[in-house]
N, C-alpha and C. Protein backbone atom coordinates (compact mmCIF):
# COMPACT_ATOMS: atom_id res chain seq x y z
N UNK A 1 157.87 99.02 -71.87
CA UNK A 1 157.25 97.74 -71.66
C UNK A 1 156.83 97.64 -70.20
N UNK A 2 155.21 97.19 -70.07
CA UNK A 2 155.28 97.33 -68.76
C UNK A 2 155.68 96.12 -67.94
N UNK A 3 155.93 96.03 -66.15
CA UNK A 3 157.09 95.51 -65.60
C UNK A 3 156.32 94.11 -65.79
N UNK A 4 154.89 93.85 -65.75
CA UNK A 4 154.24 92.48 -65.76
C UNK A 4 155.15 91.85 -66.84
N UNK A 5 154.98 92.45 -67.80
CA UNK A 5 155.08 92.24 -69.17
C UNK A 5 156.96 91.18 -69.27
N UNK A 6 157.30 92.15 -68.49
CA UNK A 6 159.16 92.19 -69.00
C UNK A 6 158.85 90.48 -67.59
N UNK A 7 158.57 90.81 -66.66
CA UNK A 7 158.85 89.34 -65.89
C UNK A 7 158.30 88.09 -66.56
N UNK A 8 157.24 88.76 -67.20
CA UNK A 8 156.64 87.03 -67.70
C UNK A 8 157.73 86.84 -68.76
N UNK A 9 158.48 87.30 -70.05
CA UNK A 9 159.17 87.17 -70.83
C UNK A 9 160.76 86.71 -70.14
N UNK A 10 160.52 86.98 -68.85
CA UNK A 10 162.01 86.65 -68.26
C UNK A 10 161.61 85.07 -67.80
N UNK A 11 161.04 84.83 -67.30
CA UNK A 11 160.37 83.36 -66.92
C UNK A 11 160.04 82.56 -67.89
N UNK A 12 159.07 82.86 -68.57
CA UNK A 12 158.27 81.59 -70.31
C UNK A 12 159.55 81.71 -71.05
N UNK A 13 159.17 80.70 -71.65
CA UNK A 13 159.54 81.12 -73.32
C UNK A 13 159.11 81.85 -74.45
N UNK A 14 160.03 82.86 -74.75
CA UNK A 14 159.77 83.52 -75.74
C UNK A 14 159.96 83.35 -77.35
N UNK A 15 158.86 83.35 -77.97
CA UNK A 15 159.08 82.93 -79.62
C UNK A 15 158.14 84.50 -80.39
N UNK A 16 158.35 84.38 -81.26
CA UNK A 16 158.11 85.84 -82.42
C UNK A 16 157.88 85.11 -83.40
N UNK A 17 157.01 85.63 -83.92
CA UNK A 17 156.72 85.07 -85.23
C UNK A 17 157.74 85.38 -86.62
N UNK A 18 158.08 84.81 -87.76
CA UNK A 18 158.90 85.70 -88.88
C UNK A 18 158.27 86.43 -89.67
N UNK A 19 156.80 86.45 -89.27
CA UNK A 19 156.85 87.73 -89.73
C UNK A 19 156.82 89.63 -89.13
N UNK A 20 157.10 89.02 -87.39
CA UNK A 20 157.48 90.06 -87.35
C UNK A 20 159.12 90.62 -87.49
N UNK A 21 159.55 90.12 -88.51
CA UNK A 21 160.71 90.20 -88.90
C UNK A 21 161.16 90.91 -90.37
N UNK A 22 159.95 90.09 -90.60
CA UNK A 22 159.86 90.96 -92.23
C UNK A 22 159.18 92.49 -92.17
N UNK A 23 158.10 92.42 -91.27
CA UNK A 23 157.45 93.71 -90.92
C UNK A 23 158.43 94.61 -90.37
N UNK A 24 159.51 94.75 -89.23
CA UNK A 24 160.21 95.39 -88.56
C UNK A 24 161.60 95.92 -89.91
N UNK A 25 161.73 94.86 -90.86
CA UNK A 25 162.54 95.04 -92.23
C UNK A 25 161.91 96.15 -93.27
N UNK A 26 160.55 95.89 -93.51
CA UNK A 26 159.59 97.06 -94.42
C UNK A 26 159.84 98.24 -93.45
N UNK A 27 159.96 98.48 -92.16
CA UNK A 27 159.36 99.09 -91.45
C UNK A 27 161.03 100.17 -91.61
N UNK A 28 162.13 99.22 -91.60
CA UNK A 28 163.67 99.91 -91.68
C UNK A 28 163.32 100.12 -93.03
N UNK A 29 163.00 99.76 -94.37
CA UNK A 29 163.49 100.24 -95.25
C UNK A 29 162.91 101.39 -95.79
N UNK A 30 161.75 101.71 -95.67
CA UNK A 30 161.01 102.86 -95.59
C UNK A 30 160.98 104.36 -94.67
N UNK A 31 162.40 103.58 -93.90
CA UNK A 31 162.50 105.11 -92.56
C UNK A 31 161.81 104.71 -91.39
N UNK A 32 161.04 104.19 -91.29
CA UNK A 32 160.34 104.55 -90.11
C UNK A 32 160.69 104.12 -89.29
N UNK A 33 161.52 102.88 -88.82
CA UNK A 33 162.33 102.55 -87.57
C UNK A 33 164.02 103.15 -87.79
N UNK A 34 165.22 103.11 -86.62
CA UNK A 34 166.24 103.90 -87.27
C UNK A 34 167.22 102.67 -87.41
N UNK A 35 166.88 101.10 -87.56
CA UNK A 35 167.67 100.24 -87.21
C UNK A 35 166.75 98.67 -87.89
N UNK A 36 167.75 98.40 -88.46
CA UNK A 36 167.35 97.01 -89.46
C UNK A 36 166.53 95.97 -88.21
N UNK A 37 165.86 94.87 -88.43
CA UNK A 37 165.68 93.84 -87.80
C UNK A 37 166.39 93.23 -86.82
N UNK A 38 167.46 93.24 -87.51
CA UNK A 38 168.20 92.14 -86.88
C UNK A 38 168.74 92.67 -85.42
N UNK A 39 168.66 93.78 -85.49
CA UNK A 39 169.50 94.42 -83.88
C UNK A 39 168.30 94.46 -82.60
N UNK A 40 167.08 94.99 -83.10
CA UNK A 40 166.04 94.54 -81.66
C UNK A 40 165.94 92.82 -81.52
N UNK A 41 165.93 92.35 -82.46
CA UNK A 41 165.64 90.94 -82.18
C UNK A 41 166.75 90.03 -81.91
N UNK A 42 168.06 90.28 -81.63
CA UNK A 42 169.30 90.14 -81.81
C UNK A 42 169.47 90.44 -79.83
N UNK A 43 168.81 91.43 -79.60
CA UNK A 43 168.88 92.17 -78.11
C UNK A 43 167.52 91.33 -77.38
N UNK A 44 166.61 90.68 -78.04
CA UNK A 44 165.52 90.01 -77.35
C UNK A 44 166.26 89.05 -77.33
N UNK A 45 167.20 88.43 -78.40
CA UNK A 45 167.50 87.02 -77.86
C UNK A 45 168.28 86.87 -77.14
N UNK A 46 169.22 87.78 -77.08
CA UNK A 46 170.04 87.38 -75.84
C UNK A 46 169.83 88.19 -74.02
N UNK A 47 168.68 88.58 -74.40
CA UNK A 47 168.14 89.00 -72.90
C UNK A 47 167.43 88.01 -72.26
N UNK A 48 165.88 87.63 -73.44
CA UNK A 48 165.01 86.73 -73.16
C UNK A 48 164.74 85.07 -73.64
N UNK A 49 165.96 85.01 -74.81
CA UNK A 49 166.51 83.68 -75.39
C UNK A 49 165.28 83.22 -76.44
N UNK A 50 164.80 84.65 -77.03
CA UNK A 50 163.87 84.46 -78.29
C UNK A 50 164.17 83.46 -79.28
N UNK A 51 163.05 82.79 -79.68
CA UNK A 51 163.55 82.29 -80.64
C UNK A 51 162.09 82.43 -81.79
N UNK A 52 162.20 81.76 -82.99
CA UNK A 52 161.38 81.98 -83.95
C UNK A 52 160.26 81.21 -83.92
N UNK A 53 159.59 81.32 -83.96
CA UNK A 53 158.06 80.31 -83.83
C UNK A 53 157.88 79.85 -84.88
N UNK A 54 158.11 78.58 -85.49
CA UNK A 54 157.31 78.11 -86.64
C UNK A 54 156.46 77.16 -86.64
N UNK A 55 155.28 78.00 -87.16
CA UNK A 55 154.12 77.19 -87.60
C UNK A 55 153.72 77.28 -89.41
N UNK A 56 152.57 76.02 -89.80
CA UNK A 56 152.35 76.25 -91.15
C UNK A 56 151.94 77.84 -91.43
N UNK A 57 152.58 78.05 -92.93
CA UNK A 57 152.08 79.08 -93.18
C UNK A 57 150.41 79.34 -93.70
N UNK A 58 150.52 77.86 -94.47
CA UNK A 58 148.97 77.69 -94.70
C UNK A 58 147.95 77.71 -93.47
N UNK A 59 148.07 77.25 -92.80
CA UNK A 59 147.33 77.82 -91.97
C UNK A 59 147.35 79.27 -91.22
N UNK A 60 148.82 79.74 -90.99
CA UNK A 60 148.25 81.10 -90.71
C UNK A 60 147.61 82.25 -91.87
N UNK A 61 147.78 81.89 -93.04
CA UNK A 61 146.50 82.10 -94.04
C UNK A 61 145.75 82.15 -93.83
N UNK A 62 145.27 81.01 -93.51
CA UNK A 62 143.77 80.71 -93.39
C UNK A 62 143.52 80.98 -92.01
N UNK A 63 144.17 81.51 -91.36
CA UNK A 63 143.52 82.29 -90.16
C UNK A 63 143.33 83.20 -90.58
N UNK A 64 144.50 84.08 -91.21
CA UNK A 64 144.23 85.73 -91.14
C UNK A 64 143.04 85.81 -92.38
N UNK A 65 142.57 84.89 -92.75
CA UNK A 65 141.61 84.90 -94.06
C UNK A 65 140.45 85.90 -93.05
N UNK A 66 140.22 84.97 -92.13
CA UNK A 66 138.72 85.50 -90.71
C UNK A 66 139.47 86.28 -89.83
N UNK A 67 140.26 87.37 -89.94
CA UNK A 67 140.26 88.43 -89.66
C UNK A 67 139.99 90.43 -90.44
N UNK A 68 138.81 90.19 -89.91
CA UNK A 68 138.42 91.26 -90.66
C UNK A 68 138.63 92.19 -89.88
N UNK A 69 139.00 92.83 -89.09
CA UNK A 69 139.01 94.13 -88.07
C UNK A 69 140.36 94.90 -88.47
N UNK A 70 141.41 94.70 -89.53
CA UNK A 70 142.57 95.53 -89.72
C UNK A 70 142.75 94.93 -90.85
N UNK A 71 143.23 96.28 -91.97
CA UNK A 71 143.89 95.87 -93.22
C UNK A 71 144.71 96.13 -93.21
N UNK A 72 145.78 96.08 -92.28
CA UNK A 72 147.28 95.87 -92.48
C UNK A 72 147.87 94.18 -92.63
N UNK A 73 148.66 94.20 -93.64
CA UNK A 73 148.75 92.52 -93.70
C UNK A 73 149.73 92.19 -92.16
N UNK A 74 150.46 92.71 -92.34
CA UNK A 74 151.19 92.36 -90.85
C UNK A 74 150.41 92.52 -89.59
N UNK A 75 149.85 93.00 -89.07
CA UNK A 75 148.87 93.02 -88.09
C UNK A 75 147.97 91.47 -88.47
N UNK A 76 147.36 91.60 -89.34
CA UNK A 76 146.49 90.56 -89.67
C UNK A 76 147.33 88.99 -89.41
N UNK A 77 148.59 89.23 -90.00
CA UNK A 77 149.44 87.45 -89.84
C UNK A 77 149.87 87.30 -88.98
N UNK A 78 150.41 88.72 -88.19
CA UNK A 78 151.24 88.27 -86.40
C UNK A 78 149.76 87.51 -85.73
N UNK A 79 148.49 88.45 -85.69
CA UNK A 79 147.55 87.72 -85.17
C UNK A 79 147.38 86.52 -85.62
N UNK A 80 147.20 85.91 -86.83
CA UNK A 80 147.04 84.84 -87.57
C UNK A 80 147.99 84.05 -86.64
N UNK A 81 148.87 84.09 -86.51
CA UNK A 81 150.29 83.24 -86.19
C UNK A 81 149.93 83.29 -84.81
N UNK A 82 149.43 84.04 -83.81
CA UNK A 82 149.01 83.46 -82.53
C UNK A 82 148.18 82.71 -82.53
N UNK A 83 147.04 82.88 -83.06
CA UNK A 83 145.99 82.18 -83.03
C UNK A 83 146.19 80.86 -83.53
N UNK A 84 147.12 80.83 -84.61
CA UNK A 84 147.56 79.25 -84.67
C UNK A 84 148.32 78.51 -84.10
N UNK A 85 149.18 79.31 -83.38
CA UNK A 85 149.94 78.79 -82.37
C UNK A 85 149.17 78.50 -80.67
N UNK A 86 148.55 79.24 -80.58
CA UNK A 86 147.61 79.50 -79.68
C UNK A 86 148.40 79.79 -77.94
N UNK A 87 149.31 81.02 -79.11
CA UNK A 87 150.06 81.73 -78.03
C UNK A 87 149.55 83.08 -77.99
N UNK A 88 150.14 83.58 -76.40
CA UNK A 88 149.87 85.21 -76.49
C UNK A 88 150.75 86.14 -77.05
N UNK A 89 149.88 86.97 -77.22
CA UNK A 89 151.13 88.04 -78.24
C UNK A 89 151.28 89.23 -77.34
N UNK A 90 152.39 89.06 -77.13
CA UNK A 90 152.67 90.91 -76.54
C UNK A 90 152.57 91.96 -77.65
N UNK A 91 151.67 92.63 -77.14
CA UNK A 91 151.74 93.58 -78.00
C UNK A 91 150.92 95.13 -77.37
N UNK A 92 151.59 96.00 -77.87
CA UNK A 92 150.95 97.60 -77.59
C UNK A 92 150.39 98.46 -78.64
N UNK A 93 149.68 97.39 -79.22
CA UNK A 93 148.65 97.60 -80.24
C UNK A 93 147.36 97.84 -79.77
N UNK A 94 146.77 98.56 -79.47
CA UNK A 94 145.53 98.82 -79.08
C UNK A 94 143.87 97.89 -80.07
N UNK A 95 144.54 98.15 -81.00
CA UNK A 95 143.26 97.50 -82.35
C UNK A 95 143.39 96.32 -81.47
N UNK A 96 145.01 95.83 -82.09
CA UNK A 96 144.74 94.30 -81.80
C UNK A 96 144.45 93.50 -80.33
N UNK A 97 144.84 94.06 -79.26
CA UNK A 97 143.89 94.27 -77.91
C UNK A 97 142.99 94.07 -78.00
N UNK A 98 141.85 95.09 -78.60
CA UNK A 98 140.49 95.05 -78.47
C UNK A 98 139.78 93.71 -79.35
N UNK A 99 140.93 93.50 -80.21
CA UNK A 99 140.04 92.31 -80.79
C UNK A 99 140.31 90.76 -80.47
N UNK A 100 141.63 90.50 -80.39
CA UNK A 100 142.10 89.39 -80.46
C UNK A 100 142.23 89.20 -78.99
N UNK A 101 141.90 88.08 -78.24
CA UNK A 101 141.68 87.51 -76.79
C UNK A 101 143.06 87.17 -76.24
N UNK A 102 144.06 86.99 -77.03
CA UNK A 102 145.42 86.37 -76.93
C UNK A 102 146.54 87.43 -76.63
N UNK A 103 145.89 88.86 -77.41
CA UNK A 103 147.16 89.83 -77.25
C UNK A 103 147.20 90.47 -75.66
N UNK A 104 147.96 90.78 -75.32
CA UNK A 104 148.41 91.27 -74.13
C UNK A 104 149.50 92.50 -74.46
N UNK A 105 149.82 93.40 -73.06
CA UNK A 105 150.52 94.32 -73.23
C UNK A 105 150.23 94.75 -71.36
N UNK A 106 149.84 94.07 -70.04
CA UNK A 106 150.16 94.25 -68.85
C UNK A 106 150.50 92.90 -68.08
């Protein structure tokens, strides 16, 4: 993570959307991470005092409806869920960088 990155999260408030919770869960049950959800986000909250962002889901629907640039559904709703929140998203996603005005990663 770069160091911009880690100070602004030490200063703001930090919120995550749930669904990157469910995504990081598909992501354990299939192998590809080596550790359930609950332990990175478990280590954000008590570093950076994360908490869960809730907004309607209907509307982040109907955001990710007008995102056409990625067919991954999780990519598509974390963005959805900034854009309705009309927060920035950390992220080291390159796609979503190039498209979405909100994501960050320096």
């Amino acid at each position: 993570m770069p160091g911009a990155i880690r100070a602004r999260l030490e200063k703001e408030d930090v919120a995550v959307s749930p669904i990157v919770e469910l995504e990081l869960t598909y992501l354990y049950e299939i192998g590809r991470v080596s550790e359930p959800a609950s332990a990175p986000l478990s280590a954000l909250r008590r570093k950076f005092g994360l908490q869960i962002a809730d907004v309607s889901l209907a509307e982040v629907a109907e955001a990710a409806i007008g995102i056409p640039w990625t067919r991954d559904p999780f990519d598509r709703l974390i963005s959805a869920h900034a854009i309705v929140a009309n927060a920035p998203l950390v992220t080291a996603d390159e796609t979503i960088r190039e498209h979405l005005t909100l994501a960050v990663w320096d």
